[in-house]
PDB file of N, CA and C in Angstrom:
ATOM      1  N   UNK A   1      60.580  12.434   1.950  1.00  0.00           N
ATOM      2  CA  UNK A   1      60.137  12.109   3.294  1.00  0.00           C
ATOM      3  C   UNK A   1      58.690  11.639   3.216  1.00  0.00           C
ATOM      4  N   UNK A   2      58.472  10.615   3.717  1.00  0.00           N
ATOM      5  CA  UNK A   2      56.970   9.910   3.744  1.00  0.00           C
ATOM      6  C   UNK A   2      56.413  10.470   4.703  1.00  0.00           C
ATOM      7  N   UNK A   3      54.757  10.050   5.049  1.00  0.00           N
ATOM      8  CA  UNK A   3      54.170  10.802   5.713  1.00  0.00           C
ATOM      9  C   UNK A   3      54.559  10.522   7.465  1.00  0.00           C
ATOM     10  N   UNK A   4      55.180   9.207   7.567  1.00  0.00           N
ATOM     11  CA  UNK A   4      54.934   8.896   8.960  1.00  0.00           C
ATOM     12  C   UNK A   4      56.564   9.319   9.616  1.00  0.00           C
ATOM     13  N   UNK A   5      57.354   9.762   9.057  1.00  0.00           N
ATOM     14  CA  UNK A   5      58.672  10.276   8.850  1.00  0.00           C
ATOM     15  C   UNK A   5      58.334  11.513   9.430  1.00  0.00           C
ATOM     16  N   UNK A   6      57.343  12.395   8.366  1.00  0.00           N
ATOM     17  CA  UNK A   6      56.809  13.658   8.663  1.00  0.00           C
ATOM     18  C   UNK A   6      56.095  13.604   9.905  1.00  0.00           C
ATOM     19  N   UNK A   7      55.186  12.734  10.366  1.00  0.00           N
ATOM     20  CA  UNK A   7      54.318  12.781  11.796  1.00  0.00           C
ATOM     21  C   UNK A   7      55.138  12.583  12.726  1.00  0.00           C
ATOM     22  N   UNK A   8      56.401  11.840  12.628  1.00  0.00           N
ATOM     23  CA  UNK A   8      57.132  11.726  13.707  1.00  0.00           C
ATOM     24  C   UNK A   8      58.536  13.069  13.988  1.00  0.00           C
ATOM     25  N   UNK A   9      58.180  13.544  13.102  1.00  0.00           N
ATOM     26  CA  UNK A   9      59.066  15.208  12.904  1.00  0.00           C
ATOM     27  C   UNK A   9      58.274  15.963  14.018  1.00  0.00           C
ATOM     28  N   UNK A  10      57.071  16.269  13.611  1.00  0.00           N
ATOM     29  CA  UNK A  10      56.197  16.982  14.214  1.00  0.00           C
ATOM     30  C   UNK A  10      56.037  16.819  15.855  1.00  0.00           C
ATOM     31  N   UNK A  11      55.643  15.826  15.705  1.00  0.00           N
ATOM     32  CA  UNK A  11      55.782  15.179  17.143  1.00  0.00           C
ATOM     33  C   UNK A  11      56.563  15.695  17.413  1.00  0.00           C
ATOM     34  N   UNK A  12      57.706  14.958  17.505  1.00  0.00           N
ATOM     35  CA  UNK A  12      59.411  15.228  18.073  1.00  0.00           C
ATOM     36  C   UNK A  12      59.125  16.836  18.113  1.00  0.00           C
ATOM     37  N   UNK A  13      58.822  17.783  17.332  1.00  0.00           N
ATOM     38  CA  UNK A  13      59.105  19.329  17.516  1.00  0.00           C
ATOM     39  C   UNK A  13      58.188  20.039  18.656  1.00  0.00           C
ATOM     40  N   UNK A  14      56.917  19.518  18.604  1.00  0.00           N
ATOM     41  CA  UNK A  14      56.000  19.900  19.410  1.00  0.00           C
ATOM     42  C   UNK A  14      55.977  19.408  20.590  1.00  0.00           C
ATOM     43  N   UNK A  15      55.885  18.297  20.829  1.00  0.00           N
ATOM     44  CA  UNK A  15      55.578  17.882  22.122  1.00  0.00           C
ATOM     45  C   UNK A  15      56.627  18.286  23.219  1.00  0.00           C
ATOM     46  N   UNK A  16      57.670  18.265  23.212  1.00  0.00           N
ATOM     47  CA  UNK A  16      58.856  18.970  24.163  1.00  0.00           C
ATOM     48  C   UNK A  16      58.487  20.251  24.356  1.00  0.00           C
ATOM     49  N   UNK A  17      58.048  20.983  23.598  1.00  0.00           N
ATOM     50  CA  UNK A  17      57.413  22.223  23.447  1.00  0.00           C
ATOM     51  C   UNK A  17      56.030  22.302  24.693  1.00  0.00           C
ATOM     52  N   UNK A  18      55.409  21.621  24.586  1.00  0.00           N
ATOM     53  CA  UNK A  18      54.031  21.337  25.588  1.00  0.00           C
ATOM     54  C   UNK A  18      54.595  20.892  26.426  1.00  0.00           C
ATOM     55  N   UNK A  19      55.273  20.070  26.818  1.00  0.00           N
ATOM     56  CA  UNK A  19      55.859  19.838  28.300  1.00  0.00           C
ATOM     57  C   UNK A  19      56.783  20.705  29.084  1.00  0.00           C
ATOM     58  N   UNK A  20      57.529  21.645  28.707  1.00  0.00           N
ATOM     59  CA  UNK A  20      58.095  22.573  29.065  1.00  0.00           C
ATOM     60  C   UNK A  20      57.208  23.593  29.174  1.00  0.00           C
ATOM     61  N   UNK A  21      55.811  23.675  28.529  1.00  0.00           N
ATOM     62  CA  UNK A  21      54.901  24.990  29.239  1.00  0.00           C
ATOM     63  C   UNK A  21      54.359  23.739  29.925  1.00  0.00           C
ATOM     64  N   UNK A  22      54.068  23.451  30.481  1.00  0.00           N
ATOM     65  CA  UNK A  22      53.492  22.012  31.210  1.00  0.00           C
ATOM     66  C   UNK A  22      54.118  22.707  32.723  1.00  0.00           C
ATOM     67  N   UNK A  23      55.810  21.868  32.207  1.00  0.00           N
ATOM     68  CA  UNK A  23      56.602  22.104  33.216  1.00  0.00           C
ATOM     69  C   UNK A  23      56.035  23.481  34.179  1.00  0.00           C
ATOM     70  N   UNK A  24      56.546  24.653  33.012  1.00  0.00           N
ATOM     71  CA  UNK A  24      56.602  25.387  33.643  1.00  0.00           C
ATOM     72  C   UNK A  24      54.814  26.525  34.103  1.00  0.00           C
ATOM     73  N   UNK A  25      53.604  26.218  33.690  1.00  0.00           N
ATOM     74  CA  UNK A  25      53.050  26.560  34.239  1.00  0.00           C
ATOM     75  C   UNK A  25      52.095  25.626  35.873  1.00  0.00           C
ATOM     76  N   UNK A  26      52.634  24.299  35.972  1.00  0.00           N
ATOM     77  CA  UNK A  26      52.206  23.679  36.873  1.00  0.00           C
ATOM     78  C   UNK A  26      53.604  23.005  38.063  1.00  0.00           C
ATOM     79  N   UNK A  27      54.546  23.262  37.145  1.00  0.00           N
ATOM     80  CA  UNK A  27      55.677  22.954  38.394  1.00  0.00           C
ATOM     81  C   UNK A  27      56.012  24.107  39.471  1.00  0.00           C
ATOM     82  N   UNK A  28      56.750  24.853  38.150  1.00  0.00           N
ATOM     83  CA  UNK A  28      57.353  26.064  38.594  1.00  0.00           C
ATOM     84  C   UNK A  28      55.828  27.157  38.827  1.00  0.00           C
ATOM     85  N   UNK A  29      55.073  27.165  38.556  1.00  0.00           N
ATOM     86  CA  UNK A  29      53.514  28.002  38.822  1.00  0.00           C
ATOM     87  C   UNK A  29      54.190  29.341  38.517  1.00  0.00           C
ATOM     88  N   UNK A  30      54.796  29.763  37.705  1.00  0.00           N
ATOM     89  CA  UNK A  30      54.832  31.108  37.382  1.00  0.00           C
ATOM     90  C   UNK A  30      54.347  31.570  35.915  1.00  0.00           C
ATOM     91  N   UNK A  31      54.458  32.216  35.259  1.00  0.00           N
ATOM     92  CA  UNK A  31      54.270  33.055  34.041  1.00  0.00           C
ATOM     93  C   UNK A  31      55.222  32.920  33.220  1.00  0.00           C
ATOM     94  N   UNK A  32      55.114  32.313  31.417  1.00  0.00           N
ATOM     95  CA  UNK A  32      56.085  32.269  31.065  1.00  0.00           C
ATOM     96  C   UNK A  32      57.079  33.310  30.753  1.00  0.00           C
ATOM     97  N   UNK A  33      56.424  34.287  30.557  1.00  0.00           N
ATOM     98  CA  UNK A  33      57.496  35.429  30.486  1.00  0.00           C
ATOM     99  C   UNK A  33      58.510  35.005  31.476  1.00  0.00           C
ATOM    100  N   UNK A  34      58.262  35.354  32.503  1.00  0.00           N
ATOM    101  CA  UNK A  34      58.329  35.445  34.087  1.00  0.00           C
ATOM    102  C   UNK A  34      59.810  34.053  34.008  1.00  0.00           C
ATOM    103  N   UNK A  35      59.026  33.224  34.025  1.00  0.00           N
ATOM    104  CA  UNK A  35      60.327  31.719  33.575  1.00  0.00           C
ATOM    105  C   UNK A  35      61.121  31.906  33.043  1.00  0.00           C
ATOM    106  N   UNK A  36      60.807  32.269  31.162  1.00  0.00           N
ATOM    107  CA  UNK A  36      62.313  32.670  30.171  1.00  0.00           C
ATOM    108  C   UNK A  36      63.009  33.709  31.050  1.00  0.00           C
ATOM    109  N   UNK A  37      62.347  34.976  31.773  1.00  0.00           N
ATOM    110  CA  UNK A  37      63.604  35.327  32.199  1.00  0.00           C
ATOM    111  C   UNK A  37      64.223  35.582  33.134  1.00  0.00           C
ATOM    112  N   UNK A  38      63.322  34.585  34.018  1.00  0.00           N
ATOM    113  CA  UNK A  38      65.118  33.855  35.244  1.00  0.00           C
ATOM    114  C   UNK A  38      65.333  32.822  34.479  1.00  0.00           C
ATOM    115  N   UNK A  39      64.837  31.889  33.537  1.00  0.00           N
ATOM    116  CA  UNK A  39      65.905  30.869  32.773  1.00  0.00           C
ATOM    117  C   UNK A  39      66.926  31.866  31.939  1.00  0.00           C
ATOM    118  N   UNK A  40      66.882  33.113  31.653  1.00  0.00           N
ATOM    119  CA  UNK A  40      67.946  34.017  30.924  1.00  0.00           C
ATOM    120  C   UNK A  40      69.039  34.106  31.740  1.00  0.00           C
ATOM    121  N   UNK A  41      68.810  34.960  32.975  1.00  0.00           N
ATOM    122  CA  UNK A  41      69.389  35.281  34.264  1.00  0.00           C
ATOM    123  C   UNK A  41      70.054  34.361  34.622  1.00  0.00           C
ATOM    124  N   UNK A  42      69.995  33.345  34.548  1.00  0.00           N
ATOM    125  CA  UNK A  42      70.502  32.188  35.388  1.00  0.00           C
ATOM    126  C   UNK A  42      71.207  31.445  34.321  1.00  0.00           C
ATOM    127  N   UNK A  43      71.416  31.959  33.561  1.00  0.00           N
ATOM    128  CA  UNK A  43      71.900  30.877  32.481  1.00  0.00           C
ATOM    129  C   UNK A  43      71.588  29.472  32.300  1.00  0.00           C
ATOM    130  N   UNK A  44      70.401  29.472  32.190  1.00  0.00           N
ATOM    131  CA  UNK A  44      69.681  28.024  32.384  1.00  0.00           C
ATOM    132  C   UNK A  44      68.493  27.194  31.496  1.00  0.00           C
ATOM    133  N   UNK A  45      68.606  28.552  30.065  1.00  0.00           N
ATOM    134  CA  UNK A  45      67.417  28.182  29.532  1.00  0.00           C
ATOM    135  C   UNK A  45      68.166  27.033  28.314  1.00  0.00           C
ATOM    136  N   UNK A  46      69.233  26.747  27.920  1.00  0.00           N
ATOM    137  CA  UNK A  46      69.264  25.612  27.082  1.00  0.00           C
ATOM    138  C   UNK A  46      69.263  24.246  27.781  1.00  0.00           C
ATOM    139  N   UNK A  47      69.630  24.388  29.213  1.00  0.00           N
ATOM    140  CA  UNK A  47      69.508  23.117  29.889  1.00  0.00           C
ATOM    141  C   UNK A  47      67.928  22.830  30.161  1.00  0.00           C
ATOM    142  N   UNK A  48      66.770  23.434  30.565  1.00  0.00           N
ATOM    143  CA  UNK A  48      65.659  23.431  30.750  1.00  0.00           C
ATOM    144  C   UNK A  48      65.316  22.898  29.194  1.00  0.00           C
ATOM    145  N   UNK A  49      65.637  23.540  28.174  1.00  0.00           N
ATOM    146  CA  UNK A  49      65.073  23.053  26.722  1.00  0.00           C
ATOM    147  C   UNK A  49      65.583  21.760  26.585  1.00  0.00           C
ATOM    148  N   UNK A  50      66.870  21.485  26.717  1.00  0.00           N
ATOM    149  CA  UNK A  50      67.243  19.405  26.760  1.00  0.00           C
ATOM    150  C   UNK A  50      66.611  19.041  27.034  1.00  0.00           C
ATOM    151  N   UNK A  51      66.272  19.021  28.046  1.00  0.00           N
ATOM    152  CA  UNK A  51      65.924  18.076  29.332  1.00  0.00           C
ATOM    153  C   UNK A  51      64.157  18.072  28.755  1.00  0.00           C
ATOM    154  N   UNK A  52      63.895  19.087  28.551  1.00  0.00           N
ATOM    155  CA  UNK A  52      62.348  18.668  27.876  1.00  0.00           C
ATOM    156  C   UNK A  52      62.443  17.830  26.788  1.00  0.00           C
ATOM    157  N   UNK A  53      62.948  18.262  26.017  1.00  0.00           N
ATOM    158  CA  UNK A  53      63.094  17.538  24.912  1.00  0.00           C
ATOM    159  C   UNK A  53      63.709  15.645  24.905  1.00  0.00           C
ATOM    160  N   UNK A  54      65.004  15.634  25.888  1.00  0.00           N
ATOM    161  CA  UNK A  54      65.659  14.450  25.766  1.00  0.00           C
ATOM    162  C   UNK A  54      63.934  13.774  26.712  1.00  0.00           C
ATOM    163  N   UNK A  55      63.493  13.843  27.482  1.00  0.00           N
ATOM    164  CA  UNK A  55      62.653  13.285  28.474  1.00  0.00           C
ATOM    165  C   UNK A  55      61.581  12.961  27.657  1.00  0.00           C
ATOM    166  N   UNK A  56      61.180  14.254  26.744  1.00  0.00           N
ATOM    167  CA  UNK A  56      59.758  13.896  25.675  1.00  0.00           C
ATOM    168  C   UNK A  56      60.206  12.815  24.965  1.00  0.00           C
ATOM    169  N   UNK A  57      61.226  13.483  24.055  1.00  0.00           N
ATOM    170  CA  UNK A  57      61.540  12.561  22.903  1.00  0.00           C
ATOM    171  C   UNK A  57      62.239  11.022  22.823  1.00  0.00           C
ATOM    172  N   UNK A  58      62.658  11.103  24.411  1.00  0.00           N
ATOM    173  CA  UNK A  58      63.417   9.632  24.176  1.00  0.00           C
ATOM    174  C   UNK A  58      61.844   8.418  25.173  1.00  0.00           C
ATOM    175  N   UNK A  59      61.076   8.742  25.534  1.00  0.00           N
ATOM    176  CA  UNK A  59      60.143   8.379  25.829  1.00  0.00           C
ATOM    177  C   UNK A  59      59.286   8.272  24.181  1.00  0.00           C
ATOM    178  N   UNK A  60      58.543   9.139  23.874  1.00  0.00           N
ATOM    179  CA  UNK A  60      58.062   8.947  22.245  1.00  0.00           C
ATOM    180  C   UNK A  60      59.236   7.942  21.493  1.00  0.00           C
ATOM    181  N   UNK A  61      59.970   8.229  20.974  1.00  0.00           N
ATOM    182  CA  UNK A  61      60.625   7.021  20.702  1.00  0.00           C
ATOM    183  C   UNK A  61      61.051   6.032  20.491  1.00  0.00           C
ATOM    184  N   UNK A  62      60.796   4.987  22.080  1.00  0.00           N
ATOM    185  CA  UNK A  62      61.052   4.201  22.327  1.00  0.00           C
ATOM    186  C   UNK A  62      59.609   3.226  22.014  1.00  0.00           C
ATOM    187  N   UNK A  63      58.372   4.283  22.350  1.00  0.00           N
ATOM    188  CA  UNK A  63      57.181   3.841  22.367  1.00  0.00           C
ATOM    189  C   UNK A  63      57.062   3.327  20.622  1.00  0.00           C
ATOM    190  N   UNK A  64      57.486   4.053  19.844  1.00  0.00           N
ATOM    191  CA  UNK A  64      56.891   3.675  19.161  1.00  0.00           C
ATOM    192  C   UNK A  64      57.825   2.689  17.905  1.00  0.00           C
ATOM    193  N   UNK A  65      59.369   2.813  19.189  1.00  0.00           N
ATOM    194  CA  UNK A  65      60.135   1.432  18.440  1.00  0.00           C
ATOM    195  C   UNK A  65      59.592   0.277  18.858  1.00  0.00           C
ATOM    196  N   UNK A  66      58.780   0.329  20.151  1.00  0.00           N
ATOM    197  CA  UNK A  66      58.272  -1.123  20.550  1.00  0.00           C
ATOM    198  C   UNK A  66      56.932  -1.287  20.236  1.00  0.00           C
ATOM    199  N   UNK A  67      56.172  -0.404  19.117  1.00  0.00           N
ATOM    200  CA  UNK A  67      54.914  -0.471  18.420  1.00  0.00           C
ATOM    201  C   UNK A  67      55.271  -1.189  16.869  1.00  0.00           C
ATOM    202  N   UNK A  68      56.461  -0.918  16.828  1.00  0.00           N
ATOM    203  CA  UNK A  68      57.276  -1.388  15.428  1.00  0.00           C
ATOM    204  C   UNK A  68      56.401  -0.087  14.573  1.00  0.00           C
ATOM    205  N   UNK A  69      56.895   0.831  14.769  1.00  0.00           N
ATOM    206  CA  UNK A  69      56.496   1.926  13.843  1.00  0.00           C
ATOM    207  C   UNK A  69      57.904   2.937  13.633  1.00  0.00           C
ATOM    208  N   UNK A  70      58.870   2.471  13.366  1.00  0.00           N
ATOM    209  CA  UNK A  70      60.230   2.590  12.997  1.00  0.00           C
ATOM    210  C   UNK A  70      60.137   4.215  12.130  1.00  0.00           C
ATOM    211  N   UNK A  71      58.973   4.353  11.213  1.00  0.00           N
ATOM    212  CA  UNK A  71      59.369   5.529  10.619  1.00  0.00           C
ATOM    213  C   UNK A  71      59.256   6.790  11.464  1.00  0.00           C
ATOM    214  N   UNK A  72      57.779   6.265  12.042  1.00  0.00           N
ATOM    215  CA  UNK A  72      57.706   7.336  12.731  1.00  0.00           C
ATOM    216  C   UNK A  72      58.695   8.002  13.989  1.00  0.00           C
ATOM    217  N   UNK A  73      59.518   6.742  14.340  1.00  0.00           N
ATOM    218  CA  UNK A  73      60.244   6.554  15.293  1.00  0.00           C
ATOM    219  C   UNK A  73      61.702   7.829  14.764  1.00  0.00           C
ATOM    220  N   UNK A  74      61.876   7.305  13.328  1.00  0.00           N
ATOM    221  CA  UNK A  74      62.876   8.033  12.614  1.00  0.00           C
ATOM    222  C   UNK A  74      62.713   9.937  12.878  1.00  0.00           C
ATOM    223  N   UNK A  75      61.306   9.743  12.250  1.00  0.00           N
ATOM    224  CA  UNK A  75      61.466  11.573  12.389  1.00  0.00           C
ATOM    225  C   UNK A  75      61.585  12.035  13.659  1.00  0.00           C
ATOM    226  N   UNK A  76      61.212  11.734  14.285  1.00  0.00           N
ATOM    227  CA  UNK A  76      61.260  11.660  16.334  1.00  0.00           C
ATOM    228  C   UNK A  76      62.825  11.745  16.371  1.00  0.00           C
ATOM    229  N   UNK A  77      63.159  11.109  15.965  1.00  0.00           N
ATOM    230  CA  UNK A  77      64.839  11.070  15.777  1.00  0.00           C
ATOM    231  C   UNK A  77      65.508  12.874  15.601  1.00  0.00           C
ATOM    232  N   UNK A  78      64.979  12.790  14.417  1.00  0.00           N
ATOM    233  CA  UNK A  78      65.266  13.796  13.387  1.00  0.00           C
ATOM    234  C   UNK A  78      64.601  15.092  14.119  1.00  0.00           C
ATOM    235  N   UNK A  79      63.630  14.577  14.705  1.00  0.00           N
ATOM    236  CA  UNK A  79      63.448  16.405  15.783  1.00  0.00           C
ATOM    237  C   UNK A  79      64.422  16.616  16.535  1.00  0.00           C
ATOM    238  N   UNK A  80      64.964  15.175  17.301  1.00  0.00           N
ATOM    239  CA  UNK A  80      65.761  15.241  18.874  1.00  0.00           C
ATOM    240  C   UNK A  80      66.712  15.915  18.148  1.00  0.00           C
ATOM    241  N   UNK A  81      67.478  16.008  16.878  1.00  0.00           N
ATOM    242  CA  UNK A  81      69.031  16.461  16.292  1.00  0.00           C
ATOM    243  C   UNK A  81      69.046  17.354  16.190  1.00  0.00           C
ATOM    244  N   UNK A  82      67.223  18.367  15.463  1.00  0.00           N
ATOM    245  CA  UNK A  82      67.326  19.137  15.187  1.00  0.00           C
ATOM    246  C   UNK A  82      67.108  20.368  16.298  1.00  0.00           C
ATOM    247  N   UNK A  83      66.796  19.657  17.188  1.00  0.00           N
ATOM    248  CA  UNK A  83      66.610  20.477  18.723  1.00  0.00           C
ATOM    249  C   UNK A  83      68.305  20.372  19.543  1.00  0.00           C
ATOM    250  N   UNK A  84      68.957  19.555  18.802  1.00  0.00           N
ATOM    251  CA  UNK A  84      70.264  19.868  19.538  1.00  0.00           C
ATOM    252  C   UNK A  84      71.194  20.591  18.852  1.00  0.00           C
ATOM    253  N   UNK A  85      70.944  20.717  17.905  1.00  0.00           N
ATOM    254  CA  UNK A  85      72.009  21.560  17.068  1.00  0.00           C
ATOM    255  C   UNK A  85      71.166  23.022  17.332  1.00  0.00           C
ATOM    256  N   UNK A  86      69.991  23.686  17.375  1.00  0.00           N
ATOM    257  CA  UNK A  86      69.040  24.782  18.287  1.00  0.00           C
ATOM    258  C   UNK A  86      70.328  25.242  19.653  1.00  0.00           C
ATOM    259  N   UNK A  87      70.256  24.031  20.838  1.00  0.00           N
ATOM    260  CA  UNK A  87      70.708  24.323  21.611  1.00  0.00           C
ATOM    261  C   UNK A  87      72.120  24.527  21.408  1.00  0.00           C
ATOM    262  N   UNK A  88      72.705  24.146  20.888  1.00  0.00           N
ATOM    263  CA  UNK A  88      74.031  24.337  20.712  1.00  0.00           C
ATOM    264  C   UNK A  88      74.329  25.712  20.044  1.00  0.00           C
ATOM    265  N   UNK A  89      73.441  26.383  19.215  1.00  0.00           N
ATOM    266  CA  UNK A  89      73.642  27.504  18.464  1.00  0.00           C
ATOM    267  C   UNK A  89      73.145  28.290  19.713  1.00  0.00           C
ATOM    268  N   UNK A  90      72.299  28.270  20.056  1.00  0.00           N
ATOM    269  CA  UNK A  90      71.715  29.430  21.596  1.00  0.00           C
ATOM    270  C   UNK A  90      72.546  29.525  22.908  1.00  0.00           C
ATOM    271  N   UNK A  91      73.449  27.992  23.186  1.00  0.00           N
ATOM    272  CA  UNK A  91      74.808  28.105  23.856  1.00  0.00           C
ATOM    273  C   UNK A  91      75.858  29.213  23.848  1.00  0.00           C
ATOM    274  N   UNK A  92      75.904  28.986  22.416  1.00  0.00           N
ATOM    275  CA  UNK A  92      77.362  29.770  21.994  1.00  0.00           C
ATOM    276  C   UNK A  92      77.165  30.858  21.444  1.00  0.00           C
ATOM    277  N   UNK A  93      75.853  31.583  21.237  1.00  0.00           N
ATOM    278  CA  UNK A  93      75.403  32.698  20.834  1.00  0.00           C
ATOM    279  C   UNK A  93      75.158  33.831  21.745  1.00  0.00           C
TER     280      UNK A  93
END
């Protein structure tokens, strides 16, 4: 894995991560504790984690397929899969 493969991993892992405390300390204005668990309660916390993620990552993405920076574009990729196969194991678990 080259380096810009690797920067676009990172990305892809983190940034969905910051927008979902984003989300949730300026949308929802509560405490994250407080969030994970009515997202527990409610059965709602793998849909809240998509939706950060598909919104971050398919935005990053796109940006930087139309920068022509393709590798980085790749690992961005390679977070979004590895954040769905996450949700899919926390689904059915």
């Amino acid at each position: 894995m080259n380096k810009a493969v690797a920067k676009g991993f990172s990305v892809g892992v983190i940034a969905p991560i910051i927008t979902l405390v984003v989300y949730i300390a300026f949308v929802l204005e509560v405490e994250l504790e407080i969030a994970f668990a009515e997202f527990e309660r409610l059965n709602t916390l793998t849909h809240h984690i998509s939706l950060s993620v598909f919104l971050t990552n398919i935005i990053l993405f796109f940006m930087n397929i139309k920068t022509h920076k393709e590798e980085v574009a790749k690992g961005i990729l390679g977070a979004t899969l590895v954040y769905a196969f996450l949700i899919v194991i926390i689904k059915f678990l």
